[in-house]
N, C-alpha and C. Protein backbone atom coordinates (compact mmCIF):
# COMPACT_ATOMS: atom_id res chain seq x y z
N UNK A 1 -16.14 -44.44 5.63
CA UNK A 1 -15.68 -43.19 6.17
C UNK A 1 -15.90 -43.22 7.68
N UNK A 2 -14.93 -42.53 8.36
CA UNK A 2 -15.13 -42.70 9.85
C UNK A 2 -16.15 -41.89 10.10
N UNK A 3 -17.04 -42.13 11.16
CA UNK A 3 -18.28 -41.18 12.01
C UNK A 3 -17.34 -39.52 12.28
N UNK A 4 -18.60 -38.70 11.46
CA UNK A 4 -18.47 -37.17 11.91
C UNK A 4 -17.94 -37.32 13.29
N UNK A 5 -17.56 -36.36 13.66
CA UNK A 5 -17.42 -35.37 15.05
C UNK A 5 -19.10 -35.38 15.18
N UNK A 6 -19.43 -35.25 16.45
CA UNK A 6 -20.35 -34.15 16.85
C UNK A 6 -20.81 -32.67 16.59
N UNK A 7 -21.84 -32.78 15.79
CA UNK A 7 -22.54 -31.56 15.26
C UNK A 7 -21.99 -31.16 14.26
N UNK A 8 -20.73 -32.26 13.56
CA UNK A 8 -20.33 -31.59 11.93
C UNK A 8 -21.70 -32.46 10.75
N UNK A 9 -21.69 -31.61 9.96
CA UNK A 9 -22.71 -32.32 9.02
C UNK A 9 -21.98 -32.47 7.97
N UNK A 10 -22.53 -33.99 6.88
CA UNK A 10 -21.81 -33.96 5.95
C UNK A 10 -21.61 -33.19 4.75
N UNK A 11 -22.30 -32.02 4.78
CA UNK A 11 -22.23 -30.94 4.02
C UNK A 11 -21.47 -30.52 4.25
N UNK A 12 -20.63 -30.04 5.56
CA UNK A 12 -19.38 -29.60 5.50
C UNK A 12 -18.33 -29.70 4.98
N UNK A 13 -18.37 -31.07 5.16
CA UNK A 13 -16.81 -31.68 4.25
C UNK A 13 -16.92 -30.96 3.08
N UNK A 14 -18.32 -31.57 2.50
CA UNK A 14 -18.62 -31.13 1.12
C UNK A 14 -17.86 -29.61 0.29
N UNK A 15 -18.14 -28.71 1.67
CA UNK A 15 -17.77 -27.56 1.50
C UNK A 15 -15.94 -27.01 1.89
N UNK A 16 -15.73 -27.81 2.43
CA UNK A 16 -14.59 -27.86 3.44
C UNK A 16 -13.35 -28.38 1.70
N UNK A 17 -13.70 -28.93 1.24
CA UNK A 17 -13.37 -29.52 -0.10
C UNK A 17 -13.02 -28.81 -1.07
N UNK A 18 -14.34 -28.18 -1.48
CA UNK A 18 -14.51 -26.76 -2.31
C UNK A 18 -13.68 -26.12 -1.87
N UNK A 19 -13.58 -25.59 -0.94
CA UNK A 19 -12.58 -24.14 -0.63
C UNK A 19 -11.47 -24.62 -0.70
N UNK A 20 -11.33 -25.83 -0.26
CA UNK A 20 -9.70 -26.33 -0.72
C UNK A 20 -9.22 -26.11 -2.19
N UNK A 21 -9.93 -26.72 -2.77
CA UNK A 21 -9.36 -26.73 -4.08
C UNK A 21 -9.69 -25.76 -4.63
N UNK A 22 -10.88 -24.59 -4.74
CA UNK A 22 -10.67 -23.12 -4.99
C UNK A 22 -9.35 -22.35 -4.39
N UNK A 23 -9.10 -22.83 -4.06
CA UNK A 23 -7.77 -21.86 -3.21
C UNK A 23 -6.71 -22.33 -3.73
N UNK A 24 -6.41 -23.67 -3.89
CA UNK A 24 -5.34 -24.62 -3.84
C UNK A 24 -3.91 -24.07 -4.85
N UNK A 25 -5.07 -23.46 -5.92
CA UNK A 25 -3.68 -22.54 -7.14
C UNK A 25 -2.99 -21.34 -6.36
N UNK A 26 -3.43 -20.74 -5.47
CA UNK A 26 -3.15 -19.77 -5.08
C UNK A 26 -2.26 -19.61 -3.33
N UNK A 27 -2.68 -21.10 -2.93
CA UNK A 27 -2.01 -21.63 -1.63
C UNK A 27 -3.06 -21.51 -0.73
N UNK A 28 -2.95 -22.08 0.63
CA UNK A 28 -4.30 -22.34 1.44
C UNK A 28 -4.55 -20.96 1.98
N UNK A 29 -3.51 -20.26 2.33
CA UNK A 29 -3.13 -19.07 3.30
C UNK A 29 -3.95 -17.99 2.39
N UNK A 30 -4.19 -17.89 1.34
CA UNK A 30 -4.58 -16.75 0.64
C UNK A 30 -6.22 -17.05 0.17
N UNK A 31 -7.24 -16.40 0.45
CA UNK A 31 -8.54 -16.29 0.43
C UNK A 31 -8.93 -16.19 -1.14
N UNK A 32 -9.38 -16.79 -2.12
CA UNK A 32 -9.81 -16.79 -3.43
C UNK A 32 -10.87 -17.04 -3.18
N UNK A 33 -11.60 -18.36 -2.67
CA UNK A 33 -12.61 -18.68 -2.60
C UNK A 33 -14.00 -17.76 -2.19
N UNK A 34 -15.02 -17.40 -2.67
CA UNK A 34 -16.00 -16.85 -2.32
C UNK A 34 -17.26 -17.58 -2.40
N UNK A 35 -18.20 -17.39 -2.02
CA UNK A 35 -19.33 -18.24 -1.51
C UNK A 35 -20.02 -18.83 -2.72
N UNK A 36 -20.32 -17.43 -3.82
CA UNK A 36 -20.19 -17.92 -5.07
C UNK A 36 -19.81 -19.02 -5.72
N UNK A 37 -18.16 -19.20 -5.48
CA UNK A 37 -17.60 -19.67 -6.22
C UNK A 37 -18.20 -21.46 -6.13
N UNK A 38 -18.04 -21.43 -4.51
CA UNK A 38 -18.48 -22.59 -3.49
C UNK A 38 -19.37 -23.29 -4.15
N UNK A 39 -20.54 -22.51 -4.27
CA UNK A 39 -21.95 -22.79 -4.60
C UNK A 39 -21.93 -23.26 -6.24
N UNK A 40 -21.28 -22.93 -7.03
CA UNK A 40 -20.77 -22.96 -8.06
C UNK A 40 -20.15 -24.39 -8.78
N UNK A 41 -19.12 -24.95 -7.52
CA UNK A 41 -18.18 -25.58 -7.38
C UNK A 41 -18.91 -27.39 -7.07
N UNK A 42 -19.71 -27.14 -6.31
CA UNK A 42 -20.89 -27.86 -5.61
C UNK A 42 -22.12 -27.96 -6.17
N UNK A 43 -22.41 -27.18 -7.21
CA UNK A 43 -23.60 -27.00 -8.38
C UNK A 43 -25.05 -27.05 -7.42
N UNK A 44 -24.79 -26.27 -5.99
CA UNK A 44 -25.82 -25.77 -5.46
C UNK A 44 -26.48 -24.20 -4.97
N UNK A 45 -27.31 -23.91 -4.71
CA UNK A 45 -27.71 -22.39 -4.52
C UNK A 45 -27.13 -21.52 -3.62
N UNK A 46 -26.48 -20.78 -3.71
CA UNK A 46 -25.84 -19.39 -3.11
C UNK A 46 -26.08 -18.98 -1.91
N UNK A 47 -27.47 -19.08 -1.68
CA UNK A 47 -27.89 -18.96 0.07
C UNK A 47 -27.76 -19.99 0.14
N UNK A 48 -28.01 -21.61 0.27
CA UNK A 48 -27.61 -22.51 0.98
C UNK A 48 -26.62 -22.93 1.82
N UNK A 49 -25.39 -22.13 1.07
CA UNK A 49 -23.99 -22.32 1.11
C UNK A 49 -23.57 -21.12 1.92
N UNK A 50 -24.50 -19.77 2.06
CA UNK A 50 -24.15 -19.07 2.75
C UNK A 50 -24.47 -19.35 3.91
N UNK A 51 -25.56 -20.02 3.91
CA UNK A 51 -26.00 -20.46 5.65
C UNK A 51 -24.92 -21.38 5.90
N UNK A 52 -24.43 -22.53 5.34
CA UNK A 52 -23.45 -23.24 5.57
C UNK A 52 -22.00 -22.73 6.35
N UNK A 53 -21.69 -21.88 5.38
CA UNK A 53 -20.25 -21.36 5.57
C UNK A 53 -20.47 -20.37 7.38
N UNK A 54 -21.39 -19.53 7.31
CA UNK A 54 -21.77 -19.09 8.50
C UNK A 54 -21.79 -19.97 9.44
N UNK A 55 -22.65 -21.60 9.69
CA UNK A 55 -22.32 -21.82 10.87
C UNK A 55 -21.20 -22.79 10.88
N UNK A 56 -20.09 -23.19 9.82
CA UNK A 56 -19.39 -23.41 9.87
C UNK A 56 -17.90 -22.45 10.59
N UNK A 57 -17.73 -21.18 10.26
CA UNK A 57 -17.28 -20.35 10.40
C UNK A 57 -17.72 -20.15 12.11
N UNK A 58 -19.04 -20.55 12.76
CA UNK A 58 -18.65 -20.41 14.11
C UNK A 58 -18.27 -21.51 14.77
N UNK A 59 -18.08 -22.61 13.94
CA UNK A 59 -17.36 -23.82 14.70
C UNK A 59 -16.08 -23.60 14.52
N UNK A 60 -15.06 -22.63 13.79
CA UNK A 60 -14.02 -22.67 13.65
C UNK A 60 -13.44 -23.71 12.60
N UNK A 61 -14.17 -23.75 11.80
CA UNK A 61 -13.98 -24.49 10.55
C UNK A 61 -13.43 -23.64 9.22
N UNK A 62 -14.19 -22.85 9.13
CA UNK A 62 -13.66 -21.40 7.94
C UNK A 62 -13.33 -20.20 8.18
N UNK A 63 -12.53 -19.40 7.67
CA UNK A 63 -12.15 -18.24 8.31
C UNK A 63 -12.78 -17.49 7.28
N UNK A 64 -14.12 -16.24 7.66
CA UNK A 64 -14.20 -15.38 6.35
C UNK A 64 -13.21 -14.05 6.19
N UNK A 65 -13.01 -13.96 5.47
CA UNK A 65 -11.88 -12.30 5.26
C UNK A 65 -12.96 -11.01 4.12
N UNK A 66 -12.87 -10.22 4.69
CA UNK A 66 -13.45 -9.06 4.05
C UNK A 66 -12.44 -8.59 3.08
N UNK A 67 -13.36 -8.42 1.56
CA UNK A 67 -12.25 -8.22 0.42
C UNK A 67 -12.23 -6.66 0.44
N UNK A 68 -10.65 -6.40 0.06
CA UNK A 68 -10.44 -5.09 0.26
C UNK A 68 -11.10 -4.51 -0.78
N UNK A 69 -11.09 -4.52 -1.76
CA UNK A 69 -11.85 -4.17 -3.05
C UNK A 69 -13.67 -3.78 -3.21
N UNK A 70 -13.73 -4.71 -2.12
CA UNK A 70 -15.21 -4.42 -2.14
C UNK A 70 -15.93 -5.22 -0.55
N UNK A 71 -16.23 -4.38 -0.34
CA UNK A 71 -16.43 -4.58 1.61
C UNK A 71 -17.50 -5.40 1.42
N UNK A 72 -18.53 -6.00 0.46
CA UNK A 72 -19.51 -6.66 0.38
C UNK A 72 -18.93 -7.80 0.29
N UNK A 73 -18.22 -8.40 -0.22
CA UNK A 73 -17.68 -9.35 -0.52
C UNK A 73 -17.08 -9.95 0.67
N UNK A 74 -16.97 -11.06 0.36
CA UNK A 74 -16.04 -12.24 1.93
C UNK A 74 -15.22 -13.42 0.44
N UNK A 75 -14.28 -13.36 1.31
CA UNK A 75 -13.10 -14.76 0.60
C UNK A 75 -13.47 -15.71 1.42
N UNK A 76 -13.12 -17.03 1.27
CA UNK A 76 -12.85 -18.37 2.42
C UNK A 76 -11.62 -18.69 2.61
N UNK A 77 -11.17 -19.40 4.03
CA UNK A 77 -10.11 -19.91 4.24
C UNK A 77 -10.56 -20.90 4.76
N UNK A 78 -9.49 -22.20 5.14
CA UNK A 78 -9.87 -23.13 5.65
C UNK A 78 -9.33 -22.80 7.18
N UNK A 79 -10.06 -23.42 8.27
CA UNK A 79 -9.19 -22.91 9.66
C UNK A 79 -8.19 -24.08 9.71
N UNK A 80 -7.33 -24.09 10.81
CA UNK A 80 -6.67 -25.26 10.94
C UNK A 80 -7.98 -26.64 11.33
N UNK A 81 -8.51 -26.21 11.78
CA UNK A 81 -9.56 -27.12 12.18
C UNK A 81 -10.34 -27.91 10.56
N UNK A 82 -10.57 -27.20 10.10
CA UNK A 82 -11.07 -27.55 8.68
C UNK A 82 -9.91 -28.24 8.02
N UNK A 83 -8.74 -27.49 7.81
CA UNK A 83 -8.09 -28.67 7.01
C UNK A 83 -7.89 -30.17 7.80
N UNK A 84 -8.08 -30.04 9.24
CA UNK A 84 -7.92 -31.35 9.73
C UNK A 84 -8.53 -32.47 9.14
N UNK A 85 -10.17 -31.67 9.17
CA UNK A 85 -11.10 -32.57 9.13
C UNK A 85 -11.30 -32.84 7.04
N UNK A 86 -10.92 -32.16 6.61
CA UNK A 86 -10.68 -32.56 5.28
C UNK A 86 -8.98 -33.25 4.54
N UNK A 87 -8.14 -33.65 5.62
CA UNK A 87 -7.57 -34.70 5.54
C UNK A 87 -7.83 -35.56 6.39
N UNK A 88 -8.37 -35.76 6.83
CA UNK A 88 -9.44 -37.11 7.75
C UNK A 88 -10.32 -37.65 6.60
N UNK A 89 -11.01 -36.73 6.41
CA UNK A 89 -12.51 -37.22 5.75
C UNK A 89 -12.49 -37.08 4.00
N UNK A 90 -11.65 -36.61 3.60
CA UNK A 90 -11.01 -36.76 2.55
C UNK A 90 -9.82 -37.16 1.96
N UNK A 91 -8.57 -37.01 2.36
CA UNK A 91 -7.41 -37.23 2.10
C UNK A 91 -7.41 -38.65 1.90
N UNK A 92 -7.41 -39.40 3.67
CA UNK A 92 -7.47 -40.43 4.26
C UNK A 92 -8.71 -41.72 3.80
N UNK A 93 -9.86 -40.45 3.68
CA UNK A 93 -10.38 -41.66 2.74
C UNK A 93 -10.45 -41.89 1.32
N UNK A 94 -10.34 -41.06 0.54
CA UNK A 94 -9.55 -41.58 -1.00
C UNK A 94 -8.41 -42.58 -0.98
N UNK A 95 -7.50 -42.29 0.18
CA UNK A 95 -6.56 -42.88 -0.04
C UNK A 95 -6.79 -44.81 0.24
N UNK A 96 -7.66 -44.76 1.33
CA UNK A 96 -8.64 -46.22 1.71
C UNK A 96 -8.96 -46.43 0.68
N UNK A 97 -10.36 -45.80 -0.26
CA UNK A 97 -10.82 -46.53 -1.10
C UNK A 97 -9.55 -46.59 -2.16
N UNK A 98 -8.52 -45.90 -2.56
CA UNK A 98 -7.75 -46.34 -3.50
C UNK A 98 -7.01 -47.69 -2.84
N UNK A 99 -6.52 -47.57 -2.23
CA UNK A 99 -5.81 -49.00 -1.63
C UNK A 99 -6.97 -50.17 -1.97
N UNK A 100 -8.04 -49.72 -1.78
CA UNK A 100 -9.54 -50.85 -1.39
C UNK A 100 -9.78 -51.23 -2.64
N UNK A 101 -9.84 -50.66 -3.47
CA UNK A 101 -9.74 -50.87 -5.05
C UNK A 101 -9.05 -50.76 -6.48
N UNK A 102 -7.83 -51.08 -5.70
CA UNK A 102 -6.69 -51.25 -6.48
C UNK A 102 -6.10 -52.01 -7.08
N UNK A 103 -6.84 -53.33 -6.68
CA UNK A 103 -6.67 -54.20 -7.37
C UNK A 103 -7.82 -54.31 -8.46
N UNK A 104 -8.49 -53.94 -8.60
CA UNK A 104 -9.77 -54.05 -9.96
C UNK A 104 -9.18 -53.74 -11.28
N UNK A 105 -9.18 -54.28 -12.11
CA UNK A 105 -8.62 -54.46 -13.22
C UNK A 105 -9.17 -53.08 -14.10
N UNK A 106 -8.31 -52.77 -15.53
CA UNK A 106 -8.77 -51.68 -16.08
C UNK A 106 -10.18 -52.15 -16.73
N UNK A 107 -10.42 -53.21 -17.22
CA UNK A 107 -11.13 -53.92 -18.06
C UNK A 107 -13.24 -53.75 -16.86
N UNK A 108 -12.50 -53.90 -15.83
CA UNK A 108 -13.61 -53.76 -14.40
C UNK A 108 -13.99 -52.21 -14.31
N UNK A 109 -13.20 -50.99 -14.46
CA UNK A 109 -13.20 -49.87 -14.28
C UNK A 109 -13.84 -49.72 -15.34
N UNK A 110 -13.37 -49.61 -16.52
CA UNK A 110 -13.99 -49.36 -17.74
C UNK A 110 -15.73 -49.82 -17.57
N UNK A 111 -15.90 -51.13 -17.93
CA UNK A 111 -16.98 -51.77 -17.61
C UNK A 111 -18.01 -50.66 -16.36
N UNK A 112 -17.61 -50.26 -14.99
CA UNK A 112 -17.95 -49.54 -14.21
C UNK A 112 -18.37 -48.80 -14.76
N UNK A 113 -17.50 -47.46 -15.51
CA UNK A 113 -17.93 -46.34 -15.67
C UNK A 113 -19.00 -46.43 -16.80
N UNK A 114 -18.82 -47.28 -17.94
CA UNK A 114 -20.16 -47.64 -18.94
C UNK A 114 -21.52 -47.88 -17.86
N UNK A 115 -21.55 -48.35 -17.36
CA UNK A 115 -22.71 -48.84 -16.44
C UNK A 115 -23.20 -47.39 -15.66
N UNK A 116 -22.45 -46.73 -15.26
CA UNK A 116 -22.73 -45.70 -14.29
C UNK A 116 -23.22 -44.35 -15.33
N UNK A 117 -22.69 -44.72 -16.32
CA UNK A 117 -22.93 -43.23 -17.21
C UNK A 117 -24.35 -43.77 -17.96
N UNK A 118 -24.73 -44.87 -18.30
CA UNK A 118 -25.76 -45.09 -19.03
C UNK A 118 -26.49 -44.96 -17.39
N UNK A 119 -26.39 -45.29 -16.58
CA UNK A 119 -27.64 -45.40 -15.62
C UNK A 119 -27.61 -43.97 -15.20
N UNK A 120 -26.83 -43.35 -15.22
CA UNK A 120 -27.19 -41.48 -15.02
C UNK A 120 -28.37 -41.11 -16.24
N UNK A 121 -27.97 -41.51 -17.66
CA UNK A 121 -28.60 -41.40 -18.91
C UNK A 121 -29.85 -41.52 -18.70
N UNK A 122 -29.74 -42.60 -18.30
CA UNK A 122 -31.17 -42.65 -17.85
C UNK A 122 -32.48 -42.59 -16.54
N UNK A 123 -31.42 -42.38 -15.84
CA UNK A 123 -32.39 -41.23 -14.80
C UNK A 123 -32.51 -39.67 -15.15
N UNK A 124 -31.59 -39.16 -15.87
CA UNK A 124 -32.01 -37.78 -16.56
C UNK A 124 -32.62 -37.72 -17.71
N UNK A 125 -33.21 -38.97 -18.48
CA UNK A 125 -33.93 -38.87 -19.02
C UNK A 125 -35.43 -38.69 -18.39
N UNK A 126 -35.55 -39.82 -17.20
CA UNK A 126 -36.61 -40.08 -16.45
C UNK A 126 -37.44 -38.97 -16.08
N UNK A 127 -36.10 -38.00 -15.99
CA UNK A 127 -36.54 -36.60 -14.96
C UNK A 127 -36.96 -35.77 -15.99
N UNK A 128 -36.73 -35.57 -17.27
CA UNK A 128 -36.83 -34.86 -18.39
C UNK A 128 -38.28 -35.28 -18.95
N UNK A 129 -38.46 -36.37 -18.63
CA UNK A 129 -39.62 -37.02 -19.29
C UNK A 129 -41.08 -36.79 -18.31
N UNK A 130 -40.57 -36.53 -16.87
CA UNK A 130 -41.71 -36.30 -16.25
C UNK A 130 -42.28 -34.35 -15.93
């Protein structure tokens, strides 16, 4: 993956991602996404993601919108700036590693994912056990 910008962290993308594809049924232009959902989406804690989106939102990365329905509430948008950087740092690189490993056979993939799911197996056992 190419080197961040200056002062983006890779949590952003992370998040920059999420709101994409929370939105994505509904089109980029229209706010679905809520911090909730984010946090949800990312299978991390609710304030984390709120601090996130905040100083993302002053780099001009997310746009928040106040829901009419309920003034407590905020939607996400992506800014133009954000979708940049999540077809840079996403688009562009899926599309690398697919080119990069496209030639690996199904028989290699398969094999992969057995290996990767038993070695999850068993680090959540590890963690269960201690």
């Amino acid at each position: 993956m190419p080197a961040l910008p200056k002062g983006m962290k890779p949590r952003y993308v992370h998040v920059i991602d999420a709101v994409w594809h929370i939105n994505e049924p509904n089109g980029q232009d229209t706010g679905t996404a809520r911090v909730g959902d984010v946090s949800a989406f990312l299978g991390v804690t609710t304030p984390s993601i709120t601090k996130l989106v905040g100083e993302m939102a002053a780099l001009g990365l997310v746009v928040k919108h106040a829901d009419a329905t309920d003034r407590r509430a905020v939607t996400l948008t992506l800014a133009e700036r954000g979708l940049d950087i999540r077809h840079i740092y996403v688009e562009e690189y899926h599309a690398h590693l697919s080119q990069l490993l496209g030639g690996l056979t199904l028989d290699q993939c398969e094999t992969t994912v057995r290996t990767l799911t038993e070695a999850l197996r068993l680090m959540q056992q590890d963690a269960n056990n201690r």
